[in-house]
Protein backbone atom coordinates (compact mmCIF):
# COMPACT_ATOMS: atom_id res chain seq x y z
CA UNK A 1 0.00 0.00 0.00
CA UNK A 2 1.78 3.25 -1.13
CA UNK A 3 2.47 5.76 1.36
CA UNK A 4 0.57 9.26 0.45
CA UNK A 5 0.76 13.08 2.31
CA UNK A 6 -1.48 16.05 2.04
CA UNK A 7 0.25 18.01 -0.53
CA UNK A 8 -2.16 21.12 0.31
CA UNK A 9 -5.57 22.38 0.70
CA UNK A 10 -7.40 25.29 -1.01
CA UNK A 11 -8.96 27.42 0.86
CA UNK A 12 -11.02 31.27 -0.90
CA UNK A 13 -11.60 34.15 1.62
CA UNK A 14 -12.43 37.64 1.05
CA UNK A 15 -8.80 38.67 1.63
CA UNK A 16 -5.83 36.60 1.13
CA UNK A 17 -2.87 38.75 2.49
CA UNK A 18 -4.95 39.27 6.13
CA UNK A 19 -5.54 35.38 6.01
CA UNK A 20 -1.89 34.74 5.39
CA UNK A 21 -0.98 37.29 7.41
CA UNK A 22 -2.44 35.94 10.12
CA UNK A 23 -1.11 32.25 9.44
CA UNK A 24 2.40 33.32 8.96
CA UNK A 25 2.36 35.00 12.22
CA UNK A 26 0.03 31.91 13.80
CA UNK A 27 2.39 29.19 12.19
CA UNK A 28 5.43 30.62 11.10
CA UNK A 29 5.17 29.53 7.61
CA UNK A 30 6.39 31.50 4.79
CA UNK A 31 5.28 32.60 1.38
CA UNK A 32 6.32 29.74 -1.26
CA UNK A 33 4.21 31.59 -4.06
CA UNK A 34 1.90 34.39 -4.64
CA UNK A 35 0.30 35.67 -7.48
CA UNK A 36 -2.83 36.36 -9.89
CA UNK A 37 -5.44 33.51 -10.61
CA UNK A 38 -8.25 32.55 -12.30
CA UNK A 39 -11.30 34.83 -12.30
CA UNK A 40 -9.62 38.07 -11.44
CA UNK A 41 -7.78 36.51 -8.14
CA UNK A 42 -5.02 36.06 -6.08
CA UNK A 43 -3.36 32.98 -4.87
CA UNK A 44 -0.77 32.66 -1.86
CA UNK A 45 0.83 29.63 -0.80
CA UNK A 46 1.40 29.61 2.65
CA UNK A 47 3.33 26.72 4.46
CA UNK A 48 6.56 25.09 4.40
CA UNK A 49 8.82 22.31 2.01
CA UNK A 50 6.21 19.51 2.00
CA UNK A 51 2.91 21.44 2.07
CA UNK A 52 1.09 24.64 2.04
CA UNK A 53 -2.06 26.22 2.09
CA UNK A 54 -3.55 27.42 -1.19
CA UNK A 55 -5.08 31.00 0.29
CA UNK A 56 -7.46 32.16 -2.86
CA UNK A 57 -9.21 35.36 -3.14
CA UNK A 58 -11.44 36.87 -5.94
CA UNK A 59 -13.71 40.08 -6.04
CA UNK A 60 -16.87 37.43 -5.86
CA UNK A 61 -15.90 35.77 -2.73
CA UNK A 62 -17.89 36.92 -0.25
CA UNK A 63 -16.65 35.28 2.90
CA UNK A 64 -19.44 34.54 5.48
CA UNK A 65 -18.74 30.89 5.22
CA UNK A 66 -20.87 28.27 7.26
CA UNK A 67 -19.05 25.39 8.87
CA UNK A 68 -19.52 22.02 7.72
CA UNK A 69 -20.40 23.62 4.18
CA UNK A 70 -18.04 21.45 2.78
CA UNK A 71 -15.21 21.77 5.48
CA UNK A 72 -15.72 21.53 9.21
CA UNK A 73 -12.28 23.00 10.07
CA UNK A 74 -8.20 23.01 9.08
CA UNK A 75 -6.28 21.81 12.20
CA UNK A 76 -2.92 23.38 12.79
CA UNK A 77 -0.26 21.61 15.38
CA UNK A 78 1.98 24.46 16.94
CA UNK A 79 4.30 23.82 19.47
CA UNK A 80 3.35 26.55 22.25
CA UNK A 81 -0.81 26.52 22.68
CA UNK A 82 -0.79 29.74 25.29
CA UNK A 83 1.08 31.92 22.70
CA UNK A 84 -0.81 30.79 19.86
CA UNK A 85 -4.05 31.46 21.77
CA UNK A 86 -2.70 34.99 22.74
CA UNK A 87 -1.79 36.25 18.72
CA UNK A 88 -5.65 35.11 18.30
CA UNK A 89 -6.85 37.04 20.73
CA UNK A 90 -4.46 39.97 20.09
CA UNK A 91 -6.09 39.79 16.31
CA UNK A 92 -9.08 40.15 17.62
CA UNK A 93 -10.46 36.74 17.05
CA UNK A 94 -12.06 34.49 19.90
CA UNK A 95 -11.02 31.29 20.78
CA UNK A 96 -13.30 28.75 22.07
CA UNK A 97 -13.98 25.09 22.61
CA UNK A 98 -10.73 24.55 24.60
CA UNK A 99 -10.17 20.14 25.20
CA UNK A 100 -7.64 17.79 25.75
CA UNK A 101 -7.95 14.62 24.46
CA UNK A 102 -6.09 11.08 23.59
CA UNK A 103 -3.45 10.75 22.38
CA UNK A 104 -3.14 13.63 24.25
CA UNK A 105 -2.85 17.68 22.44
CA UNK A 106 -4.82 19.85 24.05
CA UNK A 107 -6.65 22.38 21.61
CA UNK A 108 -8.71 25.29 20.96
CA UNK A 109 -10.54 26.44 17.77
CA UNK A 110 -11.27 29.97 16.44
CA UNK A 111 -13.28 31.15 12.99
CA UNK A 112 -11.25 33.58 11.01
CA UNK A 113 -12.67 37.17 9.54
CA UNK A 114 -14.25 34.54 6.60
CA UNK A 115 -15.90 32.11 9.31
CA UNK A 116 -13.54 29.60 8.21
CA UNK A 117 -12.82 27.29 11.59
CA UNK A 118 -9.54 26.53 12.60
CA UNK A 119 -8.43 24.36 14.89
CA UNK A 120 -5.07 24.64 16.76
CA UNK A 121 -3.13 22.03 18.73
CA UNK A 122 -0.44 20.90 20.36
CA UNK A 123 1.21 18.01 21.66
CA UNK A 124 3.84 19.81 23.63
């Protein structure tokens, strides 16, 4: 059975640089690409050498999103919880939902400017 990795996800909001904004400061991640797209839009990808996160934005995307319509939420595994739940704060955002459970990360999830849910974690 062949071995297989999530290469990256796809993601539209109403404004990609203040969504990868956010993420680079949230994750540390860098820039690998940005630039126009189909429709009128603009694509970042955020992330690191194995995966990123397609951030796409066009002047129809109207953000507003409603979870579980497709996606229920992106987790994201940082290494300190506390500081990550501080930047979301300090951007305004409110975290929620805080748990701990097996194998063991405890977590916390937010909804971005789009209503896009995020979960973060750690295992630290």
């Amino acid at each position: 059975m062949p071995t297989a990795r999530l290469e990256h996800v796809n993601i539209s909001v109403t404004d990609a640089d203040r969504t990868a904004t956010l993420l680079e400061k949230l994750t540390g991640w860098h820039r690998r690409w940005e630039g126009p797209a189909m429709n009128g839009g603009h694509t970042i990808h955020l992330g690191n050498e194995t995966g990123y996160l397609a951030i796409y934005s066009n002047p129809s995307v109207s953000g507003g999103f409603v979870k579980g319509v497709p996606m229920n939420h992106i987790g994201i595994a940082v290494e300190d919880l506390d500081a990550a739940e501080a930047l979301i704060v300090a951007e305004g955002l409110k975290p929620f939902s805080h748990s701990q459970y097996e194998p063991g990360p405890r977590s916390f999830y937010f909804f971005d400017r789009d209503g896009i849910e995020f979960e973060v974690v750690s295992y630290e």
